[in-house]
PDB file of N, CA and C in Angstrom:
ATOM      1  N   UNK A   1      90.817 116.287 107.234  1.00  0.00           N
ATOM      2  CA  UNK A   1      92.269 116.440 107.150  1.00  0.00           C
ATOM      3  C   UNK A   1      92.952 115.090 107.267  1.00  0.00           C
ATOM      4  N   UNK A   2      94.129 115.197 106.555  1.00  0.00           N
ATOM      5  CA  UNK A   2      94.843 113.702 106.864  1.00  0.00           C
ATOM      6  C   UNK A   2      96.604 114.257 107.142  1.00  0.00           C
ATOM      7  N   UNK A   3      97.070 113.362 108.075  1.00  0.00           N
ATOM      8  CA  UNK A   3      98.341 113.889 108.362  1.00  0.00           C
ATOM      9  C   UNK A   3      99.251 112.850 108.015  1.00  0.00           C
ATOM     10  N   UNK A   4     100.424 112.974 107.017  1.00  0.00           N
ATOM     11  CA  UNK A   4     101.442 111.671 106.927  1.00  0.00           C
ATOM     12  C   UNK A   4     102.867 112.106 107.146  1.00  0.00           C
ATOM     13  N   UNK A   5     103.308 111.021 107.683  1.00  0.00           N
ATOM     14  CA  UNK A   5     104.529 110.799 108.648  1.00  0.00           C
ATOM     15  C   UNK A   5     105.377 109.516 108.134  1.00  0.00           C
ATOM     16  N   UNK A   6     106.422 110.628 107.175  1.00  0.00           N
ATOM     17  CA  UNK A   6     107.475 109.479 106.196  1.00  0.00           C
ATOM     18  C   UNK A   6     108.420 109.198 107.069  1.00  0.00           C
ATOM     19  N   UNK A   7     109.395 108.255 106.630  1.00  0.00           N
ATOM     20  CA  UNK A   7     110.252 107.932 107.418  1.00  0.00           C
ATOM     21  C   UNK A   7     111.419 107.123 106.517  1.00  0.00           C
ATOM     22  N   UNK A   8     112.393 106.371 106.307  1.00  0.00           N
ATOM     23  CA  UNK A   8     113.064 105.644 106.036  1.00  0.00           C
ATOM     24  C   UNK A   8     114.388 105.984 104.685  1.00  0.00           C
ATOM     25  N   UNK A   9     114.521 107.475 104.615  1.00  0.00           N
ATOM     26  CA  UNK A   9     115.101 108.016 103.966  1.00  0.00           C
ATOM     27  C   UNK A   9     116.644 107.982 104.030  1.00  0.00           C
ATOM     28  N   UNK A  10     117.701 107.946 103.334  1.00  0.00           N
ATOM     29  CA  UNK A  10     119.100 107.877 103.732  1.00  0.00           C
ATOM     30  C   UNK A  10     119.976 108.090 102.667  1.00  0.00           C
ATOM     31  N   UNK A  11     121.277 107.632 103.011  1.00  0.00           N
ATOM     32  CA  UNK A  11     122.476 107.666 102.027  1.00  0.00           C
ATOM     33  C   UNK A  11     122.465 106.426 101.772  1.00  0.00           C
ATOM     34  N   UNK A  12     122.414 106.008 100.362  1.00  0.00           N
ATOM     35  CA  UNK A  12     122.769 104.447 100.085  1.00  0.00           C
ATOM     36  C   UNK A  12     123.435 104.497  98.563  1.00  0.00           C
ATOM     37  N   UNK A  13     124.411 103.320  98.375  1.00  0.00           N
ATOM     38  CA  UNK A  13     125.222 103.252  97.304  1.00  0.00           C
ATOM     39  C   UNK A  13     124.622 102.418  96.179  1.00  0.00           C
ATOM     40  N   UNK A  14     125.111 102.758  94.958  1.00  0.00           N
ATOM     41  CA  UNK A  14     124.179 102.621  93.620  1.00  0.00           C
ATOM     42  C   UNK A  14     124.050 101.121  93.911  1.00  0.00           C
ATOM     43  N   UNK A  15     123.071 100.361  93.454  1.00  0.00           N
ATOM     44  CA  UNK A  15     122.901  99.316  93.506  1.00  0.00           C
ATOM     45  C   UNK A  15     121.893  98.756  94.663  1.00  0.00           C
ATOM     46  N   UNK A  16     121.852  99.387  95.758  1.00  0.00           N
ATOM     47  CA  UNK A  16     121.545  99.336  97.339  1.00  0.00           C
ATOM     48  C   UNK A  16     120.002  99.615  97.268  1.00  0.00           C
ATOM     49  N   UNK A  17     119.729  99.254  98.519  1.00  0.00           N
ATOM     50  CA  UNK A  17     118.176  99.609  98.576  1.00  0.00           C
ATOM     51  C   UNK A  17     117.549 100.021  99.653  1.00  0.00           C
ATOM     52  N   UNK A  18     116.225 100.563  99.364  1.00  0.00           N
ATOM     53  CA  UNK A  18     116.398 101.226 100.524  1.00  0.00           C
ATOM     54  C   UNK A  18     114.795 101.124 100.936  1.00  0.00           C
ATOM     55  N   UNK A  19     113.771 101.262 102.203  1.00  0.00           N
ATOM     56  CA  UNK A  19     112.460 101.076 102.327  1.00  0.00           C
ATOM     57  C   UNK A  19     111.862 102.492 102.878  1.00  0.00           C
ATOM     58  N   UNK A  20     111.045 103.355 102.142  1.00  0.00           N
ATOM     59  CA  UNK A  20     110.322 104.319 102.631  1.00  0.00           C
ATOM     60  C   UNK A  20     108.607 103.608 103.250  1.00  0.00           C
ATOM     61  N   UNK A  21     108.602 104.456 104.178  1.00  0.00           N
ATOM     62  CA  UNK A  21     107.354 104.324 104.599  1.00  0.00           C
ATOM     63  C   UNK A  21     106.500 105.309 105.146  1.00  0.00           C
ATOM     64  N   UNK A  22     105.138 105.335 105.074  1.00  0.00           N
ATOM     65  CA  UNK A  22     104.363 106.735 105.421  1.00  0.00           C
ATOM     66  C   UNK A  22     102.875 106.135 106.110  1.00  0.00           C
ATOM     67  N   UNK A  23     103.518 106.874 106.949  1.00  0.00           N
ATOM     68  CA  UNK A  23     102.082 106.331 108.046  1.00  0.00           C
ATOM     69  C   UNK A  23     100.895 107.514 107.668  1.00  0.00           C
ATOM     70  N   UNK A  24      99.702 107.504 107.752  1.00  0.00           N
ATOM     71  CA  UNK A  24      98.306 108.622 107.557  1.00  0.00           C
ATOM     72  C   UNK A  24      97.617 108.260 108.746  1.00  0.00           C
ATOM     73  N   UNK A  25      97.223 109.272 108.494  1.00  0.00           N
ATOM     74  CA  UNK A  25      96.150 109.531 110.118  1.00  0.00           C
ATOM     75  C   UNK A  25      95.179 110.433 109.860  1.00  0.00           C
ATOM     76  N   UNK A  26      94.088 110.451 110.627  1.00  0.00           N
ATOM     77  CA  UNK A  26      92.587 111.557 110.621  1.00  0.00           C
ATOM     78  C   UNK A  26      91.711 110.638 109.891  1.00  0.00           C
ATOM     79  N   UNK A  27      91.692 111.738 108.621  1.00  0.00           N
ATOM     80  CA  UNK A  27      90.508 110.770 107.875  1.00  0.00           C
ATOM     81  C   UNK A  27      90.964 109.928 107.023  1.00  0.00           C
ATOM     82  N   UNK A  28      91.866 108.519 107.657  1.00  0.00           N
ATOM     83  CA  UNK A  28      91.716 107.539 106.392  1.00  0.00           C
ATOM     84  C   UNK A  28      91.212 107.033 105.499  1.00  0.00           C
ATOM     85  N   UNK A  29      89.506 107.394 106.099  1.00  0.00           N
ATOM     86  CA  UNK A  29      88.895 106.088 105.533  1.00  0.00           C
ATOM     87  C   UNK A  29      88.454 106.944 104.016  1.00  0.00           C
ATOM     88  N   UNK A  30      88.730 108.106 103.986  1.00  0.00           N
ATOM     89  CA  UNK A  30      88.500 109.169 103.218  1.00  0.00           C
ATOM     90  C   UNK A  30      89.594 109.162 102.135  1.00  0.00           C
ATOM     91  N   UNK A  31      90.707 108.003 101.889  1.00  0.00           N
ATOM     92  CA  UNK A  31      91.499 108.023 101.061  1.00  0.00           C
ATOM     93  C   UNK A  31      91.788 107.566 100.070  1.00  0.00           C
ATOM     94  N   UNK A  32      91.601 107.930  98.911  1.00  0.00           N
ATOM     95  CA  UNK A  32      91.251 107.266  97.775  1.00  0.00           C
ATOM     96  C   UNK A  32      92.745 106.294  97.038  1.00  0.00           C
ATOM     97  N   UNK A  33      93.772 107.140  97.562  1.00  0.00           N
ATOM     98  CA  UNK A  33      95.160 106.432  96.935  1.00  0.00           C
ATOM     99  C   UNK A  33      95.813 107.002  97.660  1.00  0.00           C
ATOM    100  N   UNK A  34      97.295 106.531  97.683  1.00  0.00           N
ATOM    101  CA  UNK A  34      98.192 107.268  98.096  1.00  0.00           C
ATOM    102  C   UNK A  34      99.372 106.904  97.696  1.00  0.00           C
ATOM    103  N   UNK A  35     100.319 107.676  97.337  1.00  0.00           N
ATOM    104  CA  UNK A  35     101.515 106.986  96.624  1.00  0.00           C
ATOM    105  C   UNK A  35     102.621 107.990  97.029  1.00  0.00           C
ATOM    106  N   UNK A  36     104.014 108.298  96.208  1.00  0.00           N
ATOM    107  CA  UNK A  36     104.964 108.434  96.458  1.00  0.00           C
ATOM    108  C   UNK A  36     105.389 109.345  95.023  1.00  0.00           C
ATOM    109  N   UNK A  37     106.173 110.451  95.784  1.00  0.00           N
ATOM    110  CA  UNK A  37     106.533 111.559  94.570  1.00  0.00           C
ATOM    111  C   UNK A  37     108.281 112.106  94.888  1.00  0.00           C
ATOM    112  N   UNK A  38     108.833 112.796  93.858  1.00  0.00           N
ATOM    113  CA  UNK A  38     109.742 113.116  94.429  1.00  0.00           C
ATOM    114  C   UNK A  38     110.531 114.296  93.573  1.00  0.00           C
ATOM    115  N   UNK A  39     110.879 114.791  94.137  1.00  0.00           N
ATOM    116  CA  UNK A  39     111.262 115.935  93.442  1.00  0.00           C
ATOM    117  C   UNK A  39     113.397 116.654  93.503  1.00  0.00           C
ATOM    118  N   UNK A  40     113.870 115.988  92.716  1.00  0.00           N
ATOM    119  CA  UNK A  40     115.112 116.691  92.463  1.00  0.00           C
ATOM    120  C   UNK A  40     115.254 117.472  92.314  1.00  0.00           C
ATOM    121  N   UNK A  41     116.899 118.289  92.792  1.00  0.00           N
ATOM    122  CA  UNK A  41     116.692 119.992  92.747  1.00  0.00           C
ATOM    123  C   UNK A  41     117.084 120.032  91.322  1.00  0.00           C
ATOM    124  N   UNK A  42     116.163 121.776  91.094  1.00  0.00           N
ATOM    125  CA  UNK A  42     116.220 121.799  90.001  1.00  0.00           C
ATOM    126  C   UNK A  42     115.128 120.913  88.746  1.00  0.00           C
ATOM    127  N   UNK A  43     114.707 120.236  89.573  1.00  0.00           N
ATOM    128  CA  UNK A  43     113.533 119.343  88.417  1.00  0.00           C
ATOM    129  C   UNK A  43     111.991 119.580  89.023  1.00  0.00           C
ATOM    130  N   UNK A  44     111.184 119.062  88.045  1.00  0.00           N
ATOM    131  CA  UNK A  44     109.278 119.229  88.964  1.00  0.00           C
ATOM    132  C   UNK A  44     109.349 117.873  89.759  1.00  0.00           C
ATOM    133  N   UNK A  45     108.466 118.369  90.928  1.00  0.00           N
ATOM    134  CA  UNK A  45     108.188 117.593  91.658  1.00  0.00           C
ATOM    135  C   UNK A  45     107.725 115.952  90.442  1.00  0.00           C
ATOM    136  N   UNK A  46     107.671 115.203  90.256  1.00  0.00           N
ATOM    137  CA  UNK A  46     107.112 113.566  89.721  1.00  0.00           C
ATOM    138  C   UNK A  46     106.748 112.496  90.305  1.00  0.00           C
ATOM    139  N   UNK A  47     105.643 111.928  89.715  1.00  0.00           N
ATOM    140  CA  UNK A  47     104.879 110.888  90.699  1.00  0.00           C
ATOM    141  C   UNK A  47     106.051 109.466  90.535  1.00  0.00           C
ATOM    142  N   UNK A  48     106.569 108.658  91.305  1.00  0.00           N
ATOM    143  CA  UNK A  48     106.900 108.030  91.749  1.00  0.00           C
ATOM    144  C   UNK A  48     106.331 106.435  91.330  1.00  0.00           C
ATOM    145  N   UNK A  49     105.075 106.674  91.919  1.00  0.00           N
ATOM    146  CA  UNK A  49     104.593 105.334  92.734  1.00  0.00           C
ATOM    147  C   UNK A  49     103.067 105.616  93.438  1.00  0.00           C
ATOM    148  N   UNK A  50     101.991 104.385  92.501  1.00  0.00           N
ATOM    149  CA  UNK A  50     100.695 105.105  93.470  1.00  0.00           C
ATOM    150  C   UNK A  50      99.543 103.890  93.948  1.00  0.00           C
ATOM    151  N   UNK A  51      98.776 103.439  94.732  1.00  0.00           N
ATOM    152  CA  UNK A  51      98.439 102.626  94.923  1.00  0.00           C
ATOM    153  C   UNK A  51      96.806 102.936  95.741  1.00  0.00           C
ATOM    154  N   UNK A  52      95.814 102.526  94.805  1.00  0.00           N
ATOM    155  CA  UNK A  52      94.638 103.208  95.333  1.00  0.00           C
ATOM    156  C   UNK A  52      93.969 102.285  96.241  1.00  0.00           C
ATOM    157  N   UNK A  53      92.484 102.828  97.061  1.00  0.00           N
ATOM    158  CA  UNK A  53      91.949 101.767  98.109  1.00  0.00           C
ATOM    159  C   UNK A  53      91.729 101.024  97.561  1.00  0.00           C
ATOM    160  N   UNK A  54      91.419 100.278  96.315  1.00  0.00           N
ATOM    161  CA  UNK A  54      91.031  99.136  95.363  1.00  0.00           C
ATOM    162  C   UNK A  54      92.090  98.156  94.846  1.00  0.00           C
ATOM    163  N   UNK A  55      93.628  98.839  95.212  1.00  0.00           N
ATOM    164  CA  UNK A  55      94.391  98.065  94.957  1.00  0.00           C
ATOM    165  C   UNK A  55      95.172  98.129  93.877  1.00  0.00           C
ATOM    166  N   UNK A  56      95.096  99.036  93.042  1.00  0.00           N
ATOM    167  CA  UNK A  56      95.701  99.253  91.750  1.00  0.00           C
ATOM    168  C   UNK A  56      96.856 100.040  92.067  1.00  0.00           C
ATOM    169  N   UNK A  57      97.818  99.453  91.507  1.00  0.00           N
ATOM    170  CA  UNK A  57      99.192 100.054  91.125  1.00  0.00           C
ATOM    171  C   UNK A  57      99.638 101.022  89.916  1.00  0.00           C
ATOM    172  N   UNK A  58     100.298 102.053  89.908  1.00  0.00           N
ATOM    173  CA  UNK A  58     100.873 102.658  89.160  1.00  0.00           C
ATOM    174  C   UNK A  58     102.275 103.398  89.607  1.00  0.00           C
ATOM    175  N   UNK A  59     103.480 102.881  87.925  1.00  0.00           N
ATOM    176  CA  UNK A  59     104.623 103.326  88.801  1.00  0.00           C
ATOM    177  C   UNK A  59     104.731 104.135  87.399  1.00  0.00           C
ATOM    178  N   UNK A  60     105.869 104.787  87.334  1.00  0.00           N
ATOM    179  CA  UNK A  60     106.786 105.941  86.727  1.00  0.00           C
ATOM    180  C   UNK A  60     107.466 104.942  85.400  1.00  0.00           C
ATOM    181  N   UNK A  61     107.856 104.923  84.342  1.00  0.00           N
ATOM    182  CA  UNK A  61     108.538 104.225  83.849  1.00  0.00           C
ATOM    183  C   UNK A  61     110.012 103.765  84.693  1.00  0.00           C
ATOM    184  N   UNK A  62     110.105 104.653  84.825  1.00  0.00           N
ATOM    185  CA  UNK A  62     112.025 104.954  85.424  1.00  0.00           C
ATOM    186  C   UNK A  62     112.289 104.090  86.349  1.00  0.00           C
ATOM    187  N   UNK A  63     111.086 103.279  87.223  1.00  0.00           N
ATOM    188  CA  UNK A  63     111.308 102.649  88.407  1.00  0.00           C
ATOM    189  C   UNK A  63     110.569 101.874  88.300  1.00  0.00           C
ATOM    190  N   UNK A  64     110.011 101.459  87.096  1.00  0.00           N
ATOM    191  CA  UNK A  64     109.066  99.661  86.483  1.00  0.00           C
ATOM    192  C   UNK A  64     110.020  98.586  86.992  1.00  0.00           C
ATOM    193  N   UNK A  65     109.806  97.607  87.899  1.00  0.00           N
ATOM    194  CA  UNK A  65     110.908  96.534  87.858  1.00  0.00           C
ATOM    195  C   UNK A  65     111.669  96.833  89.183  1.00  0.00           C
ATOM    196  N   UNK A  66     111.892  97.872  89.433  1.00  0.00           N
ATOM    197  CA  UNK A  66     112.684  98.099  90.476  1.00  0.00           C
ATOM    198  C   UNK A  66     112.659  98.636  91.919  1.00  0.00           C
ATOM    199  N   UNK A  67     111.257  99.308  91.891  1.00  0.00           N
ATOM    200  CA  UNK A  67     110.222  99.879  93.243  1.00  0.00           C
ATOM    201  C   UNK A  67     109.272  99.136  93.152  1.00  0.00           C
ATOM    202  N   UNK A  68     108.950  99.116  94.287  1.00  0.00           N
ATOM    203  CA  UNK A  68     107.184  98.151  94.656  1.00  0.00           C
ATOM    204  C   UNK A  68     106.375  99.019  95.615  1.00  0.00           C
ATOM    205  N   UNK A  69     105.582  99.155  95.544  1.00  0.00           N
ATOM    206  CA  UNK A  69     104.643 100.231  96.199  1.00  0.00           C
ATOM    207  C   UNK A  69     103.946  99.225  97.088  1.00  0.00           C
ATOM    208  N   UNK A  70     103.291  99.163  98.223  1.00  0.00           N
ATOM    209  CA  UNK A  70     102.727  98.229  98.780  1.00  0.00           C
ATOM    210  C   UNK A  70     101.968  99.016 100.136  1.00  0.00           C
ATOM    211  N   UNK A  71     100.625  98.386 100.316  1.00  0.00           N
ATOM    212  CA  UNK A  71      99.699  98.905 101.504  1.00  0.00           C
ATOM    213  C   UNK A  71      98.525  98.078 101.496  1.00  0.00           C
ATOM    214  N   UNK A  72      98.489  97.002 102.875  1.00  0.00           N
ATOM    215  CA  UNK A  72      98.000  96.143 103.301  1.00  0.00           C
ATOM    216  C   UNK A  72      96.727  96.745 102.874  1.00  0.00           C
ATOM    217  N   UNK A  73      96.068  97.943 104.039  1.00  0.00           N
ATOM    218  CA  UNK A  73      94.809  98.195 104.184  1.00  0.00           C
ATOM    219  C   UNK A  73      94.704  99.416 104.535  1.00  0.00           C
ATOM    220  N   UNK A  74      93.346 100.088 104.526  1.00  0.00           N
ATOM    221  CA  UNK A  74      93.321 101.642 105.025  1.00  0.00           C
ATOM    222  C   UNK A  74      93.970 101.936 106.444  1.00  0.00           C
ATOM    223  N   UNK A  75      94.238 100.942 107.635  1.00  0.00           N
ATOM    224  CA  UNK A  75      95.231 101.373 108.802  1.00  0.00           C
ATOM    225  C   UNK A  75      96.385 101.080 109.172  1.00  0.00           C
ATOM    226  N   UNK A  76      97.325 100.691 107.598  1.00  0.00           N
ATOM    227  CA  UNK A  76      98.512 100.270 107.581  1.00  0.00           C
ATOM    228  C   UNK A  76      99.005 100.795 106.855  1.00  0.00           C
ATOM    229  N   UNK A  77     100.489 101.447 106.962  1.00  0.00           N
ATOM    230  CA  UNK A  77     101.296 102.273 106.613  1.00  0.00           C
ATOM    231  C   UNK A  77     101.072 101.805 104.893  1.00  0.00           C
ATOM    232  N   UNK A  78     102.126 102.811 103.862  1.00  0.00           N
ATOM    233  CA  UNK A  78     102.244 102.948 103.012  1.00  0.00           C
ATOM    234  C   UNK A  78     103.681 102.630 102.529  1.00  0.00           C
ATOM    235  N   UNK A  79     104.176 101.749 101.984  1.00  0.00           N
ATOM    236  CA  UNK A  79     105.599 101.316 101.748  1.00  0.00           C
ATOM    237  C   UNK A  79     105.907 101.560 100.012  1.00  0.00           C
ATOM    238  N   UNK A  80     107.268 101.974 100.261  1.00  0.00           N
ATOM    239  CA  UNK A  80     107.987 102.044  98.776  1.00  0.00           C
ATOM    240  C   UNK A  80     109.417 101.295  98.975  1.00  0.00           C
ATOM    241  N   UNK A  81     109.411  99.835  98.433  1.00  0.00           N
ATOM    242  CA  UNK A  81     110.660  99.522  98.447  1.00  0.00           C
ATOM    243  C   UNK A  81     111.620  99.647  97.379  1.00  0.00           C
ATOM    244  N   UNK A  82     112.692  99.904  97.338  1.00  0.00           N
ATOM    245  CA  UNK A  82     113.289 100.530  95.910  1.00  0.00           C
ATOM    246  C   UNK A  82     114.793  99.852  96.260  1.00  0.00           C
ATOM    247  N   UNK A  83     114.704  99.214  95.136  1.00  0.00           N
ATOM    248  CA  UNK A  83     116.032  98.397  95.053  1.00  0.00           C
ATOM    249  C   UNK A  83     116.807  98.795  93.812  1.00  0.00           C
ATOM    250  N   UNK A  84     118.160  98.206  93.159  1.00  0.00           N
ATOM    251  CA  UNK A  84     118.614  98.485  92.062  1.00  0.00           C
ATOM    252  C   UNK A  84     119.204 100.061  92.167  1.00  0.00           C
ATOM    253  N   UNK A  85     118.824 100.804  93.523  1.00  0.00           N
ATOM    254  CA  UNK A  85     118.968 102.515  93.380  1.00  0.00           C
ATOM    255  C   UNK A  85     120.302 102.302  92.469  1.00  0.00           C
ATOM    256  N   UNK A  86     119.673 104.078  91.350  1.00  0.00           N
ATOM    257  CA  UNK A  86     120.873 104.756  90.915  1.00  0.00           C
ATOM    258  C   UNK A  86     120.845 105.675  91.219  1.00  0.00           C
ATOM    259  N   UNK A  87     122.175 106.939  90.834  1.00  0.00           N
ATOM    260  CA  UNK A  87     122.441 107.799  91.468  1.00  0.00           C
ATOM    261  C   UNK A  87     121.185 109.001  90.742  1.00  0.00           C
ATOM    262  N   UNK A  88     120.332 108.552  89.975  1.00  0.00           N
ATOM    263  CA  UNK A  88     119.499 109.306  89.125  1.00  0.00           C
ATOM    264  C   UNK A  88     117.874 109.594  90.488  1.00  0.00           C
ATOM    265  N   UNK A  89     118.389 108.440  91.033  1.00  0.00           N
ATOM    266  CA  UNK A  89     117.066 108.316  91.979  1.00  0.00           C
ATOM    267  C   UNK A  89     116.715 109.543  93.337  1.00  0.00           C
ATOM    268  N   UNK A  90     118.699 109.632  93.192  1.00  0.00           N
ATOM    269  CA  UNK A  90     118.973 110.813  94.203  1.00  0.00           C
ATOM    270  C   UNK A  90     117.555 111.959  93.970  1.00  0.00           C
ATOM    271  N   UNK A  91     116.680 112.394  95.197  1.00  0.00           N
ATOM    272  CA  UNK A  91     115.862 113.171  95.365  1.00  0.00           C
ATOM    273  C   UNK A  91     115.022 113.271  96.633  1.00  0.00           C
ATOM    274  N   UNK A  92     114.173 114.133  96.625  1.00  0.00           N
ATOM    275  CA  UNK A  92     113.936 114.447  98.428  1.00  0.00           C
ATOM    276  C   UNK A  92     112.260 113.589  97.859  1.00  0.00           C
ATOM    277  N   UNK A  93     111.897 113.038  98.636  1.00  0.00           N
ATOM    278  CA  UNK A  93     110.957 112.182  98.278  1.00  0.00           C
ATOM    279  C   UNK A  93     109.520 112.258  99.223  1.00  0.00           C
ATOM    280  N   UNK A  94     108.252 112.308  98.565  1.00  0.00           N
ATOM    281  CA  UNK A  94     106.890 113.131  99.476  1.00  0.00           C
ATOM    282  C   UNK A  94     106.178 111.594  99.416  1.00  0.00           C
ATOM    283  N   UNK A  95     105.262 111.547 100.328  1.00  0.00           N
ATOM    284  CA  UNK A  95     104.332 110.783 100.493  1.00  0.00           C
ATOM    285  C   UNK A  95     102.986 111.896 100.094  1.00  0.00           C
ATOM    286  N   UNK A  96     102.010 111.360  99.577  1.00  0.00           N
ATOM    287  CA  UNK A  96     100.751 111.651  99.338  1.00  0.00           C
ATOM    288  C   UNK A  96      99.627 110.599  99.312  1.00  0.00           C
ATOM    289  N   UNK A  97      98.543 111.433  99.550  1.00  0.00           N
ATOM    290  CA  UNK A  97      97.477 110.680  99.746  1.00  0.00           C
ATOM    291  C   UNK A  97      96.314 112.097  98.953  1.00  0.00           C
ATOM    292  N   UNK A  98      95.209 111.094  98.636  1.00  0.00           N
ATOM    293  CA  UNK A  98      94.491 111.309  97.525  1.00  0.00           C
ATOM    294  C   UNK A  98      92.748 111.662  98.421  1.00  0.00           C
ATOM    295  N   UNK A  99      92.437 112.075  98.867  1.00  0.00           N
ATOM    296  CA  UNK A  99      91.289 112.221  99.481  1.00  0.00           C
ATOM    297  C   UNK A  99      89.862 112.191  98.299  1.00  0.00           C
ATOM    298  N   UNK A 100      88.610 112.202  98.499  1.00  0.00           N
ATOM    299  CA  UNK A 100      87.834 112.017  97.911  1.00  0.00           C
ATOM    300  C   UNK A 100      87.106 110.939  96.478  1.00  0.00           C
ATOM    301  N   UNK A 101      86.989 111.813  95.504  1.00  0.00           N
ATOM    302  CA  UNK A 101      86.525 110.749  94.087  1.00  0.00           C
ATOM    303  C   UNK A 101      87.313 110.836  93.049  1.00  0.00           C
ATOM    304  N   UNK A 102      87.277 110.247  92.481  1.00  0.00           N
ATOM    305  CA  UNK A 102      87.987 110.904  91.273  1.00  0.00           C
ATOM    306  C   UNK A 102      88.101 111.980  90.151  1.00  0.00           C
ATOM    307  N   UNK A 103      86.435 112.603  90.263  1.00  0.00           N
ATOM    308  CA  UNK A 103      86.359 113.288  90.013  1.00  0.00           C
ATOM    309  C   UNK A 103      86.604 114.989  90.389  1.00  0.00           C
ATOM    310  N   UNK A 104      87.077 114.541  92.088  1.00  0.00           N
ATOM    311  CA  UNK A 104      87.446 115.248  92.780  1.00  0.00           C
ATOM    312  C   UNK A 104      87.797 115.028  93.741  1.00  0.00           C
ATOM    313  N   UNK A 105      89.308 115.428  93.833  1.00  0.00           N
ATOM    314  CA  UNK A 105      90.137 114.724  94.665  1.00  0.00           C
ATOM    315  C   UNK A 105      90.947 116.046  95.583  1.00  0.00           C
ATOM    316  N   UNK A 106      91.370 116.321  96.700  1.00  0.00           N
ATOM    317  CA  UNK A 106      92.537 116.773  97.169  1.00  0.00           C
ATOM    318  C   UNK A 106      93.693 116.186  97.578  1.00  0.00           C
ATOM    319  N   UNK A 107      94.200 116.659  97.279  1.00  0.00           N
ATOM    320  CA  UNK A 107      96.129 116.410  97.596  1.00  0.00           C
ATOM    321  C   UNK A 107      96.136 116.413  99.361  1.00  0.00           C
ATOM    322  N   UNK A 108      97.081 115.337 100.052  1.00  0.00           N
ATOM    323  CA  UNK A 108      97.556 115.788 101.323  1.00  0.00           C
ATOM    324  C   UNK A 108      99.148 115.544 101.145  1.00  0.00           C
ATOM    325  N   UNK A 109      99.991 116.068 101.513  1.00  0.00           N
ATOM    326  CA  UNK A 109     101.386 116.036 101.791  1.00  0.00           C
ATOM    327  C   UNK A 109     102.547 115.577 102.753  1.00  0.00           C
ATOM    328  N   UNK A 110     103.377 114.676 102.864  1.00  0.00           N
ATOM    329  CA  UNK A 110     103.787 114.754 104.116  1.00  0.00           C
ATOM    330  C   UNK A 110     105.579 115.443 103.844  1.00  0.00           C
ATOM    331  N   UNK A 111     106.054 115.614 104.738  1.00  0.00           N
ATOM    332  CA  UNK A 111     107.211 116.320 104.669  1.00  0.00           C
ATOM    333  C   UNK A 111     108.207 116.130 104.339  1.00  0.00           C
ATOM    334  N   UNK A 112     108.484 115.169 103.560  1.00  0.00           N
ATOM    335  CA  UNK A 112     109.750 114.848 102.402  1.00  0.00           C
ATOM    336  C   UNK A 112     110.712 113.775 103.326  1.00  0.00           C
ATOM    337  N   UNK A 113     110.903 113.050 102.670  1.00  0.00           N
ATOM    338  CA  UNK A 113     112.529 112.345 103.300  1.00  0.00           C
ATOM    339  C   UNK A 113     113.270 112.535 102.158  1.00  0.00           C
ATOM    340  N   UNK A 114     114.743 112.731 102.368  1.00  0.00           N
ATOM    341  CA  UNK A 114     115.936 112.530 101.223  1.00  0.00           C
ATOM    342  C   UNK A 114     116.351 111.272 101.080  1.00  0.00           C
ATOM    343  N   UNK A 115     116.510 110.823  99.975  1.00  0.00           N
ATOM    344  CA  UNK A 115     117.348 110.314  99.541  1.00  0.00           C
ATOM    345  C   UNK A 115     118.156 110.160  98.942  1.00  0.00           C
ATOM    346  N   UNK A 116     119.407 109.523  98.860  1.00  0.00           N
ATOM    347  CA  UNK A 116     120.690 110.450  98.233  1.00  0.00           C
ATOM    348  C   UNK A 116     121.381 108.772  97.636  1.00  0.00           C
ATOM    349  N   UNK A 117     121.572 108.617  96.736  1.00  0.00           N
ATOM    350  CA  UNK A 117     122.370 107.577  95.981  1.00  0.00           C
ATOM    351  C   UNK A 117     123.222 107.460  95.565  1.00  0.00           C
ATOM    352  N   UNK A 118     124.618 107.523  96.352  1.00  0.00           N
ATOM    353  CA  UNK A 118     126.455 107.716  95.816  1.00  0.00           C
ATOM    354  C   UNK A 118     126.762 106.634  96.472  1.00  0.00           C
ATOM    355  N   UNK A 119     128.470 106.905  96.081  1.00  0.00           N
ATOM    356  CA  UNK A 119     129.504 105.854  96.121  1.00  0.00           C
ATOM    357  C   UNK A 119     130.168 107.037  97.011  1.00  0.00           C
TER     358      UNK A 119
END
């Protein structure tokens, strides 16, 4: 099992920025990636932002240039810094982590932070 614990969610105005972060716990060492999803009401949940134990990045088109995904090592938190916010970004936002191979993987979840992007 792995347990994650987001944090850094808020109200911020278009342009503004803002730093999510997600701590994991249990079986880290068991984690193959972990990245950042988010889901607007009314829309599917969408991957965000993903960053595996090897180091590879993958972002969303929508947020190329303007989020950075970042994680030192398997016992250091998981960061999404997101600058440039627009009000499009507005959405309740999940941390995940990727357990196993690639050929087979489970999902872990952590419990959403909002974020909300107005004037």
């Amino acid at each position: 099992q792995v347990q994650l614990v987001e944090s850094g969610g808020g109200l911020v105005q278009p342009g503004g920025s803002l730093r999510l972060s997600c701590a994991a716990s249990g079986r880290i060492f068991a984690i193959y990636a972990m990245g950042w999803y988010r889901q607007a009401p009314g829309k599917q949940r969408e991957l965000v932002a993903a960053v595996t134990s090897g180091g590879r990045t993958n972002y969303a088109d929508s947020v190329k240039g303007r989020f950075t995904i970042s994680r030192d090592n398997a016992n250091t938190p998981v960061y999404l810094k997101m600058n440039s916010l627009k009000p499009e970004d507005t959405a309740v936002y999940y941390c995940n982590a990727k357990t196993g191979t690639p050929a087979n993987l489970r999902d872990y979840w952590g419990q959403g932070t909002q974020v909300t992007v107005s004037s």
